[in-house]
PDB file of N, CA and C in Angstrom:
ATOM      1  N   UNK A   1      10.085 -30.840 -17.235  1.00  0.00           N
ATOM      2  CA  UNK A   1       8.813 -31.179 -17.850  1.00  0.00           C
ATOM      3  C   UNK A   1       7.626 -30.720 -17.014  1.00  0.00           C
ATOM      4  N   UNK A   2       7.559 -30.445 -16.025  1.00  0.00           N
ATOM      5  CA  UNK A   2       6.839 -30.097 -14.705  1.00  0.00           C
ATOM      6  C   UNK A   2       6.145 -28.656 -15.068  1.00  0.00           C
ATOM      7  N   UNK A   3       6.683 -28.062 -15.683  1.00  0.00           N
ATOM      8  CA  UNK A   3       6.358 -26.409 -16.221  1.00  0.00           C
ATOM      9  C   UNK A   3       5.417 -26.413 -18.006  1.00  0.00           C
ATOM     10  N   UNK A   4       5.616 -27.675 -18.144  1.00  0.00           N
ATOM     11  CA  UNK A   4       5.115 -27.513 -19.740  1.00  0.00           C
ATOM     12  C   UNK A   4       3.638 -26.817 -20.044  1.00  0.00           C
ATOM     13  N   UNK A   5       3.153 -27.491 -19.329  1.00  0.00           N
ATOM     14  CA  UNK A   5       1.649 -27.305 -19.149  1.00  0.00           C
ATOM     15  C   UNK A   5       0.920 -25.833 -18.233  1.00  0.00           C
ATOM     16  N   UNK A   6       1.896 -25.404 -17.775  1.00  0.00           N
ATOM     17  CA  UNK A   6       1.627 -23.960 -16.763  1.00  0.00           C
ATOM     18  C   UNK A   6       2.343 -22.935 -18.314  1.00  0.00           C
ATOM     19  N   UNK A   7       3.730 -23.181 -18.645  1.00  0.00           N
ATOM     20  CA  UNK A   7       3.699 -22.154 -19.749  1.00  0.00           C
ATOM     21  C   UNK A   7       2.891 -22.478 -21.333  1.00  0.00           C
ATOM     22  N   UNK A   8       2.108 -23.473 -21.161  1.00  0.00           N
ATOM     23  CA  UNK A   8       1.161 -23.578 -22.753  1.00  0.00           C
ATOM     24  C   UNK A   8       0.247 -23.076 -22.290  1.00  0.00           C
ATOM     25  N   UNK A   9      -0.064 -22.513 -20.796  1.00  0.00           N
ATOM     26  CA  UNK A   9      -1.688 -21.780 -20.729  1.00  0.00           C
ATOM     27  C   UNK A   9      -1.557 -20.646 -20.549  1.00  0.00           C
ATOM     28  N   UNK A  10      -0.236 -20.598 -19.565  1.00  0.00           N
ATOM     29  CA  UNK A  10       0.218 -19.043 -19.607  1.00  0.00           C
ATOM     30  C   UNK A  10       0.241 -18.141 -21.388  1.00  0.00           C
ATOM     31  N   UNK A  11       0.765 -18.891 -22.109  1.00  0.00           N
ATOM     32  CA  UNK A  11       1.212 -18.701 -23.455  1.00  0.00           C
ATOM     33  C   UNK A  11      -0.266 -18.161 -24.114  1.00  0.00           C
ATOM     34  N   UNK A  12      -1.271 -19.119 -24.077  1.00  0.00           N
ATOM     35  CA  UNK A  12      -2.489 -19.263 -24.868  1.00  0.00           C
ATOM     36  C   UNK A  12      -3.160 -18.253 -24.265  1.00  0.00           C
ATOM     37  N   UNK A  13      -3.110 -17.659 -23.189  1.00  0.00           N
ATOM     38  CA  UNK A  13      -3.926 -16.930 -22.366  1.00  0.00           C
ATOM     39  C   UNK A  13      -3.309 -14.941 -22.927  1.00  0.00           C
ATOM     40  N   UNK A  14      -2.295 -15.666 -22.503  1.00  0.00           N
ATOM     41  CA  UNK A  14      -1.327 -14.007 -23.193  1.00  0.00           C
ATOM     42  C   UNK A  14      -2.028 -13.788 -24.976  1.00  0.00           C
ATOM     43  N   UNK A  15      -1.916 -14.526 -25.490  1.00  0.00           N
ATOM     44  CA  UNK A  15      -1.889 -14.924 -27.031  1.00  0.00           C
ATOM     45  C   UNK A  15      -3.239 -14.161 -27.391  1.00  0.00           C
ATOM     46  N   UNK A  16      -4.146 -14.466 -26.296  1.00  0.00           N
ATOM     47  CA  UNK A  16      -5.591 -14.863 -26.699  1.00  0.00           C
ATOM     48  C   UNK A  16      -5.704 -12.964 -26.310  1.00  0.00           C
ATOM     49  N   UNK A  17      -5.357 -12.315 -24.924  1.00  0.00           N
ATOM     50  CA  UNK A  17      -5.671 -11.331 -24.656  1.00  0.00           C
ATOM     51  C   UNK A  17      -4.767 -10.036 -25.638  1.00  0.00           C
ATOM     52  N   UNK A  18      -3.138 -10.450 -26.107  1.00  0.00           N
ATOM     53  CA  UNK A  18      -3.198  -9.432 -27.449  1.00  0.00           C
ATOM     54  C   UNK A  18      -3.849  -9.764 -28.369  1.00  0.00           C
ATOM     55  N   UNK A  19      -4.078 -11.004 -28.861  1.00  0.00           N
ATOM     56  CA  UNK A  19      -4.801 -10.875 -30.149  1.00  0.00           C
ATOM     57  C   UNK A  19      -6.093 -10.266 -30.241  1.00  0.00           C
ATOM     58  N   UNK A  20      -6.995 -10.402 -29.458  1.00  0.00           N
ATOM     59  CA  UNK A  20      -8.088 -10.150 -29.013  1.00  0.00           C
ATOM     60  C   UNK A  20      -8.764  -8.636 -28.079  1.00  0.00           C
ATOM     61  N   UNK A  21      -8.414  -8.713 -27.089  1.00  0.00           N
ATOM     62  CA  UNK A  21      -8.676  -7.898 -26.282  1.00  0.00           C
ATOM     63  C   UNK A  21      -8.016  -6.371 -26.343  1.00  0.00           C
ATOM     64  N   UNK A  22      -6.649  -6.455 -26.718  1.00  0.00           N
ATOM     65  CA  UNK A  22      -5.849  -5.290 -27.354  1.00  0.00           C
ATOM     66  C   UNK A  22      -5.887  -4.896 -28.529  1.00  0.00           C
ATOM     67  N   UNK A  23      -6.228  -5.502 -29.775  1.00  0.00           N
ATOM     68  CA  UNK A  23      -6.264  -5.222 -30.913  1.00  0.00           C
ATOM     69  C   UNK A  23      -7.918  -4.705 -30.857  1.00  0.00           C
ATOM     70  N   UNK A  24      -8.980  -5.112 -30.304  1.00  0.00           N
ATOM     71  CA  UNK A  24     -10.020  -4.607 -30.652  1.00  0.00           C
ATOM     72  C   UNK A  24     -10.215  -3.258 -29.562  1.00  0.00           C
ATOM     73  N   UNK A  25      -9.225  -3.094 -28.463  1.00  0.00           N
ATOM     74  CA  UNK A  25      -9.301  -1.995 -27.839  1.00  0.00           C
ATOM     75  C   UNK A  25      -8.740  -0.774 -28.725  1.00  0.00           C
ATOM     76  N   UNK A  26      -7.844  -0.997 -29.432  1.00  0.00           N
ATOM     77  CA  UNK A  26      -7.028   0.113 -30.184  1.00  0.00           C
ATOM     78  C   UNK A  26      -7.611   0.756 -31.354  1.00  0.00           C
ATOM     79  N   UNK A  27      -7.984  -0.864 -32.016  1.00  0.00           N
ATOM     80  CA  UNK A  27      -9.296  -0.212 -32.519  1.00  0.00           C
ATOM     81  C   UNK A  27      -9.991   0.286 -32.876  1.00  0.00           C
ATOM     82  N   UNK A  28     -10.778   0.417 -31.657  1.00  0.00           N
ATOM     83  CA  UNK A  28     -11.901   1.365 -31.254  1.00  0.00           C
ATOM     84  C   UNK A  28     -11.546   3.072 -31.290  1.00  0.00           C
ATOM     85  N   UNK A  29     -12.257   3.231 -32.074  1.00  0.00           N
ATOM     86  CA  UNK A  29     -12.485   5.032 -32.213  1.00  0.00           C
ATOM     87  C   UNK A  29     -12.809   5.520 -31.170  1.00  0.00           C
ATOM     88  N   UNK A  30     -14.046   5.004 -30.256  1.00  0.00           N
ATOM     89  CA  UNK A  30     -14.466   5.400 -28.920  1.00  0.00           C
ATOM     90  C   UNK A  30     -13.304   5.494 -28.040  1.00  0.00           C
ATOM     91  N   UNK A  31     -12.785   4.377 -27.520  1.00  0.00           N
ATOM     92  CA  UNK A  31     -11.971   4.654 -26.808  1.00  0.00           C
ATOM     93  C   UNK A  31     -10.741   5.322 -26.848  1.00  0.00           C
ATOM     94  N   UNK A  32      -9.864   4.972 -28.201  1.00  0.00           N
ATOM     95  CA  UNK A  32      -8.839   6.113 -28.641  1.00  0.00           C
ATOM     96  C   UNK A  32      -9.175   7.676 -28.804  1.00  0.00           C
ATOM     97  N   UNK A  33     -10.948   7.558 -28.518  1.00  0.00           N
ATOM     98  CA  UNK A  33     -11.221   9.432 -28.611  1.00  0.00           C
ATOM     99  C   UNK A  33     -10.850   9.799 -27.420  1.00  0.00           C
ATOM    100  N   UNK A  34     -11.172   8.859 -26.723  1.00  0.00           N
ATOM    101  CA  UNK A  34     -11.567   9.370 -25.281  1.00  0.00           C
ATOM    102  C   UNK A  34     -10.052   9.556 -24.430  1.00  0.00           C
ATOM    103  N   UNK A  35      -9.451   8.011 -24.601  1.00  0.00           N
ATOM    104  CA  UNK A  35      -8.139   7.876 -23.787  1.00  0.00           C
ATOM    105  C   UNK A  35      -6.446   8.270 -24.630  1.00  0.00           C
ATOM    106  N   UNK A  36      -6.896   8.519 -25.801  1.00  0.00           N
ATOM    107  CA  UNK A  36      -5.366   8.239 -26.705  1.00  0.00           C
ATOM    108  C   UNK A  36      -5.229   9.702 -26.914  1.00  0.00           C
ATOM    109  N   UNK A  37      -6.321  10.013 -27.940  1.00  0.00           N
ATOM    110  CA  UNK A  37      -6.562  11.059 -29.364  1.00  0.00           C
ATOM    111  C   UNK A  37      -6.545  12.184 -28.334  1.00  0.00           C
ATOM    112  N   UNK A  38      -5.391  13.563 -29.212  1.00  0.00           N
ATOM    113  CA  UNK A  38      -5.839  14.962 -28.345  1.00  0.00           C
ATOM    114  C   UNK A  38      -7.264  15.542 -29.073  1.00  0.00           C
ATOM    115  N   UNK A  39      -7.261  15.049 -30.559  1.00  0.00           N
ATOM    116  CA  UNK A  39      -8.128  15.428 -31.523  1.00  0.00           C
ATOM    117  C   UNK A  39      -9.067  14.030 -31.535  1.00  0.00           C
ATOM    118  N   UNK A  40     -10.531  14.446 -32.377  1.00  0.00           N
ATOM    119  CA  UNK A  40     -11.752  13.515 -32.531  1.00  0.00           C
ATOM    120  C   UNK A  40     -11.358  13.084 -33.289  1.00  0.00           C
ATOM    121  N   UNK A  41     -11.279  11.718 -33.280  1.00  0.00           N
ATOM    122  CA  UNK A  41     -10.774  10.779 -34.874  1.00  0.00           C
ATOM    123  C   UNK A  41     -11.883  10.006 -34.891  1.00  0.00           C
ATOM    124  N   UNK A  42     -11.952   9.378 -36.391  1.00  0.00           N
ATOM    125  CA  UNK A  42     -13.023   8.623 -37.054  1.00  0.00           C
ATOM    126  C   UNK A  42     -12.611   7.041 -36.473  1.00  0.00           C
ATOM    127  N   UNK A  43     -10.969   6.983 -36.559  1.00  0.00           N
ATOM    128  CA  UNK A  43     -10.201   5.615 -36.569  1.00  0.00           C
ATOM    129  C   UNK A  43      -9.753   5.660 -35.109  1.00  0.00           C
ATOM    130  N   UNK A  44      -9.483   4.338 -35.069  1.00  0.00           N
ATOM    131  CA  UNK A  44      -8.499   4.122 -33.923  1.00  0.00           C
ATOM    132  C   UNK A  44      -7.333   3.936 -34.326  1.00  0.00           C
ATOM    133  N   UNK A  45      -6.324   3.448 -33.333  1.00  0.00           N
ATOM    134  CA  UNK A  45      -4.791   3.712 -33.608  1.00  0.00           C
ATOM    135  C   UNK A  45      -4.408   2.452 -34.579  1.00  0.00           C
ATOM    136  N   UNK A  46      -5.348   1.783 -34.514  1.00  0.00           N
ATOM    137  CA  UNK A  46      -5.041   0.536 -35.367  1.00  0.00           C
ATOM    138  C   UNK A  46      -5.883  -0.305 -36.386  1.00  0.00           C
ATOM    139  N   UNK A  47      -5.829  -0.868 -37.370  1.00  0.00           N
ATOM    140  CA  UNK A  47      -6.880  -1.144 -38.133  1.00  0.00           C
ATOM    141  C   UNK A  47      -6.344  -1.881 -38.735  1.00  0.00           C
ATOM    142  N   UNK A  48      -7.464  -2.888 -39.089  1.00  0.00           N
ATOM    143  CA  UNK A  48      -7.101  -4.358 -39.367  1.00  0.00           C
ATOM    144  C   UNK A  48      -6.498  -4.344 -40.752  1.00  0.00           C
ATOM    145  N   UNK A  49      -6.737  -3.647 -42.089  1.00  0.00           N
ATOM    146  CA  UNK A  49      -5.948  -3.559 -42.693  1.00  0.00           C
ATOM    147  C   UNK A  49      -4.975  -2.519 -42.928  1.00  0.00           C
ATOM    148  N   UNK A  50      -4.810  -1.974 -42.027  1.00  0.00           N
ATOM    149  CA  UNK A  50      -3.157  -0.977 -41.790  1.00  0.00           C
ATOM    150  C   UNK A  50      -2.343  -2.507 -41.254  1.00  0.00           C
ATOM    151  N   UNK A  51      -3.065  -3.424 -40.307  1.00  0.00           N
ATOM    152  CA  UNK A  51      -1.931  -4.449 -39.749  1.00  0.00           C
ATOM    153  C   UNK A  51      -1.670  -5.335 -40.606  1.00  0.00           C
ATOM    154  N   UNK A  52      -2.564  -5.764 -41.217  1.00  0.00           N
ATOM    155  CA  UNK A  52      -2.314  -6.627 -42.648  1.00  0.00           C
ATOM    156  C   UNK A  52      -1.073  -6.112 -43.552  1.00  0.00           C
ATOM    157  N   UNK A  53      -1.531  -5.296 -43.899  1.00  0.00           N
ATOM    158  CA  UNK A  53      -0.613  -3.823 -45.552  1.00  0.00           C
ATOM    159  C   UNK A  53       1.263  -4.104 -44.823  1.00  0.00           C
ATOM    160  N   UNK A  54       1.195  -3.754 -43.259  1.00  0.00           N
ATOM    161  CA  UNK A  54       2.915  -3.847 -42.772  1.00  0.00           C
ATOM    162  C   UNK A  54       2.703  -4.424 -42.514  1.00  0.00           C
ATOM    163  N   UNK A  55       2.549  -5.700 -42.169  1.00  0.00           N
ATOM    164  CA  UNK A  55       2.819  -7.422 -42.137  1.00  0.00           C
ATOM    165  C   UNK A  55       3.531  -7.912 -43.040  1.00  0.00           C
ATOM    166  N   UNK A  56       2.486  -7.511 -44.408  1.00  0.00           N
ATOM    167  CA  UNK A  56       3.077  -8.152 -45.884  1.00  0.00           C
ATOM    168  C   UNK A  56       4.078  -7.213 -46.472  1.00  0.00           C
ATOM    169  N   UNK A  57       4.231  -5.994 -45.598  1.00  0.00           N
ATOM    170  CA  UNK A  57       5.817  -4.923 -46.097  1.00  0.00           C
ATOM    171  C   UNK A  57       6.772  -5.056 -45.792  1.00  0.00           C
ATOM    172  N   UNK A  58       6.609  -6.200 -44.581  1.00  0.00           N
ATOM    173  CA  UNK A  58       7.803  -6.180 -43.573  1.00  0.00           C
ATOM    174  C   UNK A  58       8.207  -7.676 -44.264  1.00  0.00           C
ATOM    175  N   UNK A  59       7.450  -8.769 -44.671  1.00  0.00           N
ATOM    176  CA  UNK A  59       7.460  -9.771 -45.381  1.00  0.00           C
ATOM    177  C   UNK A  59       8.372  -9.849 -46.596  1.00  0.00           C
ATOM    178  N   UNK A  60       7.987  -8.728 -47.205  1.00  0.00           N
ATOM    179  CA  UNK A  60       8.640  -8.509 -48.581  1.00  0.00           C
ATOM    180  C   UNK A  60      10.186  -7.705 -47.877  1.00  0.00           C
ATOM    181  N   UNK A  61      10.463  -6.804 -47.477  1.00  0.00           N
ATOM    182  CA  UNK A  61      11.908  -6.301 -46.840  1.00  0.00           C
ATOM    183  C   UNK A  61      12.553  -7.724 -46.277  1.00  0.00           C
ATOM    184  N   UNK A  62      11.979  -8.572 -46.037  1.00  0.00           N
ATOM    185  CA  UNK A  62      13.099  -9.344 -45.355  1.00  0.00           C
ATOM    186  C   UNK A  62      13.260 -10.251 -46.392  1.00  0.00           C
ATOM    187  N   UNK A  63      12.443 -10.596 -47.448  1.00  0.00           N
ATOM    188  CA  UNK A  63      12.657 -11.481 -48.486  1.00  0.00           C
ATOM    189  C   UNK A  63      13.386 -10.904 -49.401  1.00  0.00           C
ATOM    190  N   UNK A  64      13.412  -9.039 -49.732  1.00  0.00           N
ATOM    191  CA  UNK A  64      14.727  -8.773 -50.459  1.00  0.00           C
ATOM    192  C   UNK A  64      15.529  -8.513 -50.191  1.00  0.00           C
ATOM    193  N   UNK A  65      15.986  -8.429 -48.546  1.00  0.00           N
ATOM    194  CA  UNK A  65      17.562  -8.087 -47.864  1.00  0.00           C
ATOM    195  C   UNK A  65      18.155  -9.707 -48.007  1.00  0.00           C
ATOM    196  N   UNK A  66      17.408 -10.802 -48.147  1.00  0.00           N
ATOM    197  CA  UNK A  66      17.725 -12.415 -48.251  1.00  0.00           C
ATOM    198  C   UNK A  66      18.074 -11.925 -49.360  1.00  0.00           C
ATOM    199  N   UNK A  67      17.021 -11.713 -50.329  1.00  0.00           N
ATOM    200  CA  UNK A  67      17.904 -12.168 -51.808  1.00  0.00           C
ATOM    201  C   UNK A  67      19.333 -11.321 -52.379  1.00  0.00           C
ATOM    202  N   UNK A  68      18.791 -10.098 -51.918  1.00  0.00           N
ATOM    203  CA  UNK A  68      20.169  -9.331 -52.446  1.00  0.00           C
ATOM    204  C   UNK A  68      21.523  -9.871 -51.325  1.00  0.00           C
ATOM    205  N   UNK A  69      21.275 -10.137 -50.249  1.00  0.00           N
ATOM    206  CA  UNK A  69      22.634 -10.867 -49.928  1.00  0.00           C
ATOM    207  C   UNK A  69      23.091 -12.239 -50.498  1.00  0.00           C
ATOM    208  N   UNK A  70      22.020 -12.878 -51.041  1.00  0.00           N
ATOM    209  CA  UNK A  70      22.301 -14.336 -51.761  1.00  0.00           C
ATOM    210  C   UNK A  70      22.753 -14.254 -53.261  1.00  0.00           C
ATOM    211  N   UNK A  71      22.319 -12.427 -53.815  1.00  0.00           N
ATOM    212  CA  UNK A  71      23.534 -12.646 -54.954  1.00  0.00           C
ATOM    213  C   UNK A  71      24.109 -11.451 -54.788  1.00  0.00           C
ATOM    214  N   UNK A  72      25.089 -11.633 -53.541  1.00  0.00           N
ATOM    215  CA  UNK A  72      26.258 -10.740 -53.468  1.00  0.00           C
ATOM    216  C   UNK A  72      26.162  -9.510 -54.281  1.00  0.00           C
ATOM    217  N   UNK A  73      24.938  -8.679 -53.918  1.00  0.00           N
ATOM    218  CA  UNK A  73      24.786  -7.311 -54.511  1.00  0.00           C
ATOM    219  C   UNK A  73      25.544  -6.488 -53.555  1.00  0.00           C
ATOM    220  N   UNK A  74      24.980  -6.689 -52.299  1.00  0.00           N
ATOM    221  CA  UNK A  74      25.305  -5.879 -51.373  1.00  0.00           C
ATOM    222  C   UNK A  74      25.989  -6.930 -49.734  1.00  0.00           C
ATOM    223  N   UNK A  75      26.675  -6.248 -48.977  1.00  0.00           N
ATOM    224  CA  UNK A  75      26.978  -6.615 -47.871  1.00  0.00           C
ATOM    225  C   UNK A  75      26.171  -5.932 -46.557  1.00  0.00           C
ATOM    226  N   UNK A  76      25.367  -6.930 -46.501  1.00  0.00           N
ATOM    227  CA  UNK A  76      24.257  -6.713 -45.535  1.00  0.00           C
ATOM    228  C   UNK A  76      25.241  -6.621 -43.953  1.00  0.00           C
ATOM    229  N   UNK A  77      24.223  -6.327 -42.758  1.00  0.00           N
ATOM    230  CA  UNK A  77      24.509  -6.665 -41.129  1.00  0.00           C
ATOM    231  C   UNK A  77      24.602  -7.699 -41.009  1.00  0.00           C
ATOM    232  N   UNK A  78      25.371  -8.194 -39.835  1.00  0.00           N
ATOM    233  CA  UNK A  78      25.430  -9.345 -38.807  1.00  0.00           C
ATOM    234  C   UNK A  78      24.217  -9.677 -38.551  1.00  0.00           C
ATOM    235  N   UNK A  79      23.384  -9.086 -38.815  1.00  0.00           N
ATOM    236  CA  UNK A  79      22.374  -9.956 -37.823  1.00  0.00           C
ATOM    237  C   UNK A  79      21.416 -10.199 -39.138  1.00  0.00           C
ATOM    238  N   UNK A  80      21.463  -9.690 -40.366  1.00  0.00           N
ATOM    239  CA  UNK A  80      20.657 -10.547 -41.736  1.00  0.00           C
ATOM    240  C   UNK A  80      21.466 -11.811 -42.040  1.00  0.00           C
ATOM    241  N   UNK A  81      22.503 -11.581 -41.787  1.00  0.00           N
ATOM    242  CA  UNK A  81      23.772 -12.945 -42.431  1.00  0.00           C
ATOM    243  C   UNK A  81      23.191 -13.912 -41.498  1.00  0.00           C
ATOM    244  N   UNK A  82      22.838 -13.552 -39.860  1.00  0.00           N
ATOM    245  CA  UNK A  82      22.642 -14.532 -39.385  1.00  0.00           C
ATOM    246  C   UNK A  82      21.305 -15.095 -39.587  1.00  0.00           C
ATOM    247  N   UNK A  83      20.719 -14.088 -39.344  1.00  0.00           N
ATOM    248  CA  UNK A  83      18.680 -14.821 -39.856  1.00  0.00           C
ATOM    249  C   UNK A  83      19.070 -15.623 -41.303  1.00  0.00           C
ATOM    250  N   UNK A  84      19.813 -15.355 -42.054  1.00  0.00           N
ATOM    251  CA  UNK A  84      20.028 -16.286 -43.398  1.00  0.00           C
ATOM    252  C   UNK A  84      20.106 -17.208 -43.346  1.00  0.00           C
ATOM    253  N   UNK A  85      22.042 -17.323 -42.336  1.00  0.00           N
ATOM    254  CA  UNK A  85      22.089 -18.893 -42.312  1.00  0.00           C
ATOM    255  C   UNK A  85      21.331 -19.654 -41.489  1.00  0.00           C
ATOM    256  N   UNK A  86      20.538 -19.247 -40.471  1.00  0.00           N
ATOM    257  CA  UNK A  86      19.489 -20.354 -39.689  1.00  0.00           C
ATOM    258  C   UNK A  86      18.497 -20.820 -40.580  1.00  0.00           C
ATOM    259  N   UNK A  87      18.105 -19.576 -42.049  1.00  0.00           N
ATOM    260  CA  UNK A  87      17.477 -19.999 -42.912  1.00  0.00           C
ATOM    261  C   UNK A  87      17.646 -21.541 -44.132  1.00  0.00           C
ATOM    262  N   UNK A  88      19.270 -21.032 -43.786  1.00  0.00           N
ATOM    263  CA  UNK A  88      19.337 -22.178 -45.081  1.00  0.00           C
ATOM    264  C   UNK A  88      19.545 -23.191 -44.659  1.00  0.00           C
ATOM    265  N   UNK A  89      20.283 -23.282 -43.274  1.00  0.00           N
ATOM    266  CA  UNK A  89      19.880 -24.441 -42.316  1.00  0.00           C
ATOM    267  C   UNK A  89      19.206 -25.513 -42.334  1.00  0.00           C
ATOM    268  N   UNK A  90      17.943 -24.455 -42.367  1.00  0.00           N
ATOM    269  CA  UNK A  90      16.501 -25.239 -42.531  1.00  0.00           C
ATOM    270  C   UNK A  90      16.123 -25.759 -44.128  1.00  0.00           C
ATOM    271  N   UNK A  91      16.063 -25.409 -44.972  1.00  0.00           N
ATOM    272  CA  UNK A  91      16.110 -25.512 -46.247  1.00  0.00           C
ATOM    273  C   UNK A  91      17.057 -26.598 -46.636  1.00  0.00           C
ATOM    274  N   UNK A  92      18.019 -26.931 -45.658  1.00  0.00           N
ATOM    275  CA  UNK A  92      19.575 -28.037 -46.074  1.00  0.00           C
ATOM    276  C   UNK A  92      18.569 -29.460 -45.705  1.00  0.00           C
ATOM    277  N   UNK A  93      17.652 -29.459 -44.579  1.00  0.00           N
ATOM    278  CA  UNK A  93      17.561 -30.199 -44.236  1.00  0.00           C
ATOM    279  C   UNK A  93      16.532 -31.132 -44.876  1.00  0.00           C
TER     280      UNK A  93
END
């Protein structure tokens, strides 16, 4: 219990500098001209709705590799069978 409180700031502190400090560095057109880009770009390497658009793509792929293994269309990997059953796990309870 002695560590709880050193890894919830460690945690919040990490949290705070990708969400924040890295996402608005990448960003940036300026700096991806300068440090990333061989070519002048308008954009940076990242943009708030490019991260949004595969968030909600990656959302939807994992909600239809669930369903098509839940009606035995297909025989998915070891490791969807397993994200499943921790799913239904939760859902039992």
């Amino acid at each position: 219990m002695g560590w709880v409180a050193t890894c919830n700031t460690v945690g919040q502190t990490a949290g705070y500098f990708v969400g924040n400090v890295v996402f608005l560095t990448l960003e940036s057109a300026d700096f991806c001209n300068k440090y990333i880009y061989a070519q002048h770009e308008t954009y940076g390497v990242v943009t708030l709705s490019g991260l949004f658009q595969n968030l909600c793509c990656t959302v939807q792929k994992i909600n239809m590799l669930l369903y098509i293994q839940n009606a035995n269309l297909v025989k998915l990997q070891p490791w969807v069978l397993c994200l499943n059953s921790g799913l239904s796990q939760v859902n039992e309870v």
